[in-house]
C-alpha atoms as a PDB file:
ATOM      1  CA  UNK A   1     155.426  89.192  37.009  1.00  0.00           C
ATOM      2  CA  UNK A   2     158.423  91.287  37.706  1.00  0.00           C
ATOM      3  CA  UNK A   3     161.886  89.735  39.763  1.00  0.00           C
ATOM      4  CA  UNK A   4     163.942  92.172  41.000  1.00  0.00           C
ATOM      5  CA  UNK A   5     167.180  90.695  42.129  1.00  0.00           C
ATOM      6  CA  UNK A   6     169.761  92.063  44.424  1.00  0.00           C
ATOM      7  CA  UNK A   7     172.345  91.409  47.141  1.00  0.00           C
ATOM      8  CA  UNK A   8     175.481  90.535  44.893  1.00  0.00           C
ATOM      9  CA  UNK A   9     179.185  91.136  45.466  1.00  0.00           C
ATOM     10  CA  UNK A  10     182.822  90.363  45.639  1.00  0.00           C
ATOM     11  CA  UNK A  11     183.667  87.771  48.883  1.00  0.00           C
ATOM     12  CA  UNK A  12     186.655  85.660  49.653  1.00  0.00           C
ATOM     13  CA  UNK A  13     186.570  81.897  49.058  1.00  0.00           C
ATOM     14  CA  UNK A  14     185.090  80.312  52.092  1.00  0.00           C
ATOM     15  CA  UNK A  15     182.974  83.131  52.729  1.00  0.00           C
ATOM     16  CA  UNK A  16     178.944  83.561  52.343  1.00  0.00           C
ATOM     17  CA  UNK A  17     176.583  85.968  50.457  1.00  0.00           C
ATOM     18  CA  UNK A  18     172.990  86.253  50.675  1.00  0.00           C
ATOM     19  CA  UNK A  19     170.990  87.042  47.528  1.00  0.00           C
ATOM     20  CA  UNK A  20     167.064  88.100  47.667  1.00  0.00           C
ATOM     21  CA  UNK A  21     164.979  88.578  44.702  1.00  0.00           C
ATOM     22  CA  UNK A  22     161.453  90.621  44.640  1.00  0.00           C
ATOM     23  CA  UNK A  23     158.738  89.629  42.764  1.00  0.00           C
ATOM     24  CA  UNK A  24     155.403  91.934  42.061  1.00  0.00           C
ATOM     25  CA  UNK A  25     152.949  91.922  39.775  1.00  0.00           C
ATOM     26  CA  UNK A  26     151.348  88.527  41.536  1.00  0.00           C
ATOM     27  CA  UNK A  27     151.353  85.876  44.008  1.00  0.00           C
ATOM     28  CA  UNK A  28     153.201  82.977  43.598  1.00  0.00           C
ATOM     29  CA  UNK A  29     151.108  80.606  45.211  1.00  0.00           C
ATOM     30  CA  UNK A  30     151.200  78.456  42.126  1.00  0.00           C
ATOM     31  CA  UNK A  31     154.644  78.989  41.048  1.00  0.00           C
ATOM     32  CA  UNK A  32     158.368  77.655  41.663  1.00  0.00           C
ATOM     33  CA  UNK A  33     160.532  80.420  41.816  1.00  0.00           C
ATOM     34  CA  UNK A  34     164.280  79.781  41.716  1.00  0.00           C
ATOM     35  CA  UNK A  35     168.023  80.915  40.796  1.00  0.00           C
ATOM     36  CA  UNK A  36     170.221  80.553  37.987  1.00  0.00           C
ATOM     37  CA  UNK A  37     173.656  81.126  36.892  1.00  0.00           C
ATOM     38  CA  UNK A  38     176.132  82.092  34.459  1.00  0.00           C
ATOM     39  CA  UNK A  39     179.692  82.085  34.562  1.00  0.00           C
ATOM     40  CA  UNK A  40     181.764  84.106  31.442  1.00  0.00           C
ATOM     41  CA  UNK A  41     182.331  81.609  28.654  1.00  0.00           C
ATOM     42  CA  UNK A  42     180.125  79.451  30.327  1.00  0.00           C
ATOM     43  CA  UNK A  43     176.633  78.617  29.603  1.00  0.00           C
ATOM     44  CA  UNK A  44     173.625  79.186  32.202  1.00  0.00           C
ATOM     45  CA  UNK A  45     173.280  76.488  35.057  1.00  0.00           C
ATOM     46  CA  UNK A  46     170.493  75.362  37.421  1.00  0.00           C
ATOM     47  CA  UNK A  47     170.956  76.519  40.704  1.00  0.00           C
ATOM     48  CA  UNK A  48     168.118  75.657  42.734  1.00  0.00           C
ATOM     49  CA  UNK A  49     164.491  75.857  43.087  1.00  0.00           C
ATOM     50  CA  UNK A  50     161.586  76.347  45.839  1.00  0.00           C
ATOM     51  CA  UNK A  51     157.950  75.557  45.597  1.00  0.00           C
ATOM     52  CA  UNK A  52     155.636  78.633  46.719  1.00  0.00           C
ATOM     53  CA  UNK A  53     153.418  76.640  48.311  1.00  0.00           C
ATOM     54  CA  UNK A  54     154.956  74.075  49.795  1.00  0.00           C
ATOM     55  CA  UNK A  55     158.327  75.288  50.629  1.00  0.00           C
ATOM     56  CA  UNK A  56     159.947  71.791  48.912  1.00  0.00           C
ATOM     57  CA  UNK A  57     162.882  72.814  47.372  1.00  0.00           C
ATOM     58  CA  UNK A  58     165.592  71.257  44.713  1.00  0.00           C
ATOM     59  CA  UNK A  59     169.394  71.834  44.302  1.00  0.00           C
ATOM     60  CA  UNK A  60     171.938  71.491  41.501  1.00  0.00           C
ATOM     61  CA  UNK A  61     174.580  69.002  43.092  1.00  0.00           C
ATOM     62  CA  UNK A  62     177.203  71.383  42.885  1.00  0.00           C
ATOM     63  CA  UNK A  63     175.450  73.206  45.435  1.00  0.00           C
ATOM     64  CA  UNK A  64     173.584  70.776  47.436  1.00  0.00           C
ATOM     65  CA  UNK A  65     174.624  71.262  51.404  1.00  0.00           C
ATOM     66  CA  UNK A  66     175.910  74.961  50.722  1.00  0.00           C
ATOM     67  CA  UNK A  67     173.267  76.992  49.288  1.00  0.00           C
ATOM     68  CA  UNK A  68     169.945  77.375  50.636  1.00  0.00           C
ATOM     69  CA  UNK A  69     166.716  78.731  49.415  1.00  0.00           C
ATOM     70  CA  UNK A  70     163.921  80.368  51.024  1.00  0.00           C
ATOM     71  CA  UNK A  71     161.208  82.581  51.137  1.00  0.00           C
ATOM     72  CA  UNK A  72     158.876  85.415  52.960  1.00  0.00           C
ATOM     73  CA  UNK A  73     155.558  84.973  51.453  1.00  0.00           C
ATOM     74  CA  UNK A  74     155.143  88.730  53.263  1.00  0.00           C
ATOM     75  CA  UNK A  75     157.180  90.599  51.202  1.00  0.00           C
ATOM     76  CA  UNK A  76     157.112  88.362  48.502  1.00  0.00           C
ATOM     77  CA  UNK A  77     160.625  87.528  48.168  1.00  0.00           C
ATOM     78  CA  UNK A  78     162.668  84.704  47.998  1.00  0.00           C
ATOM     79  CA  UNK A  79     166.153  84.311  49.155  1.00  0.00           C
ATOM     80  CA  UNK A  80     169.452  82.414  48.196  1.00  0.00           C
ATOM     81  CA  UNK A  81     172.025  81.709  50.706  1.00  0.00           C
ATOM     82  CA  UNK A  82     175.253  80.925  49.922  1.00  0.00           C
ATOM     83  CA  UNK A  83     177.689  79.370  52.385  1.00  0.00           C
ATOM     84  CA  UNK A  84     181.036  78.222  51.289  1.00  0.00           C
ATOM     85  CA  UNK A  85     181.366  79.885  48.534  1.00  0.00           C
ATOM     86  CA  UNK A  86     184.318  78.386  46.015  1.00  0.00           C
ATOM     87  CA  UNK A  87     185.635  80.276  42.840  1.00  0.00           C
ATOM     88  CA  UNK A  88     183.823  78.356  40.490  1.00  0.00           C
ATOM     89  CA  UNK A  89     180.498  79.765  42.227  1.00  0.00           C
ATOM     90  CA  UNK A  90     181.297  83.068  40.662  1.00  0.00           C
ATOM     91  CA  UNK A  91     178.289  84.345  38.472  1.00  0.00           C
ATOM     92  CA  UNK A  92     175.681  86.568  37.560  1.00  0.00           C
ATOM     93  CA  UNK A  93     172.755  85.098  39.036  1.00  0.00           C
ATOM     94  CA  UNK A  94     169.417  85.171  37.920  1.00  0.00           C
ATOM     95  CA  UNK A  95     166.452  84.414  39.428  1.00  0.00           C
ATOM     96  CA  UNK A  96     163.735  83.312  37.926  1.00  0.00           C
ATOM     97  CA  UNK A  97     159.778  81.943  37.938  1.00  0.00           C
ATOM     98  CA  UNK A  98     157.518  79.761  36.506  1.00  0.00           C
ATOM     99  CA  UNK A  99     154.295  78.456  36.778  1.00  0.00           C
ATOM    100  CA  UNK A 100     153.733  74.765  38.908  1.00  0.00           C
ATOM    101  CA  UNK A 101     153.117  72.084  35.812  1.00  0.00           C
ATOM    102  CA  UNK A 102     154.740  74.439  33.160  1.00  0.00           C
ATOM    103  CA  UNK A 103     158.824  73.407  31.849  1.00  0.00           C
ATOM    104  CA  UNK A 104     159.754  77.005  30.932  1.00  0.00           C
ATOM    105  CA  UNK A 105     160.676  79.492  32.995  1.00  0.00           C
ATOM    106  CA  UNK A 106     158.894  82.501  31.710  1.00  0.00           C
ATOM    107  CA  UNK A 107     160.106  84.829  34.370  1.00  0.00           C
ATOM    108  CA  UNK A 108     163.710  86.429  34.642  1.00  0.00           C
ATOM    109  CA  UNK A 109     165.391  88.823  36.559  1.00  0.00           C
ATOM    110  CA  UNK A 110     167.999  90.945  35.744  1.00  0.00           C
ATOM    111  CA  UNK A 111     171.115  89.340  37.378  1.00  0.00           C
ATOM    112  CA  UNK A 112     173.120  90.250  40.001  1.00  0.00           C
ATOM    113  CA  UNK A 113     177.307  89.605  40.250  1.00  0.00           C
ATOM    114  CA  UNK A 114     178.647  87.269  42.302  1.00  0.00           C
ATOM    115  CA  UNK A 115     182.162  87.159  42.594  1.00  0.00           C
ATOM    116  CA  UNK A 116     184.202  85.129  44.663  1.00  0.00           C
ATOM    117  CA  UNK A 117     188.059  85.559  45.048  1.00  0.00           C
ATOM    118  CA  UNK A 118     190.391  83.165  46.040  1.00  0.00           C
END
């Protein structure tokens, strides 16, 4: 399984970003594919999650009500919208994959900057 993220940059406080991440190599009908992030001198947070199948999807409070998750089982992508965007959000995000049942996420991208002035 390869994730290809992409769709990072600089926006203003109070602004939104959209972030998509590619994933060949398989389908992901039994996997939760997700995002998480890193801020310098900070170590890596959970941002959120989706189920493949079922769509459900989790959220790391800091986030809940601004960032959504979704996907395109066509193109095999999932997505990471980002509404309200505060300084503190500002990260390389990483998305990431694992398989339904298993803790670990086995699958990384390569991170994409997110940086969000004030």
């Amino acid at each position: 399984v390869q994730l290809q993220a992409s769709g990072g940059g600089l926006v203003q406080a109070g602004g939104s970003l959209r972030l998509s991440c590619r994933v060949s190599g398989r389908t992901l009908s039994n996997y939760v594919m997700g995002w998480f992030r890193q801020a310098p001198g900070k170590e890596r947070e959970f941002v959120g999650v989706v189920n493949w199948s079922g769509g459900s999807t989790d959220y790391a409070d800091s986030v809940k009500g601004r960032f959504t998750i979704s996907r395109d089982n066509a193109k095999n992508t999932f997505y990471l919208q980002m509404n309200s965007l505060k300084p503190e959000d500002a990260a390389v995000y990483y998305c990431v994959g694992r398989k339904v049942g298993v803790q670990e996420y086995a699958y990384w991208g390569q991170g994409t900057l997110v940086t969000v002035s004030s």
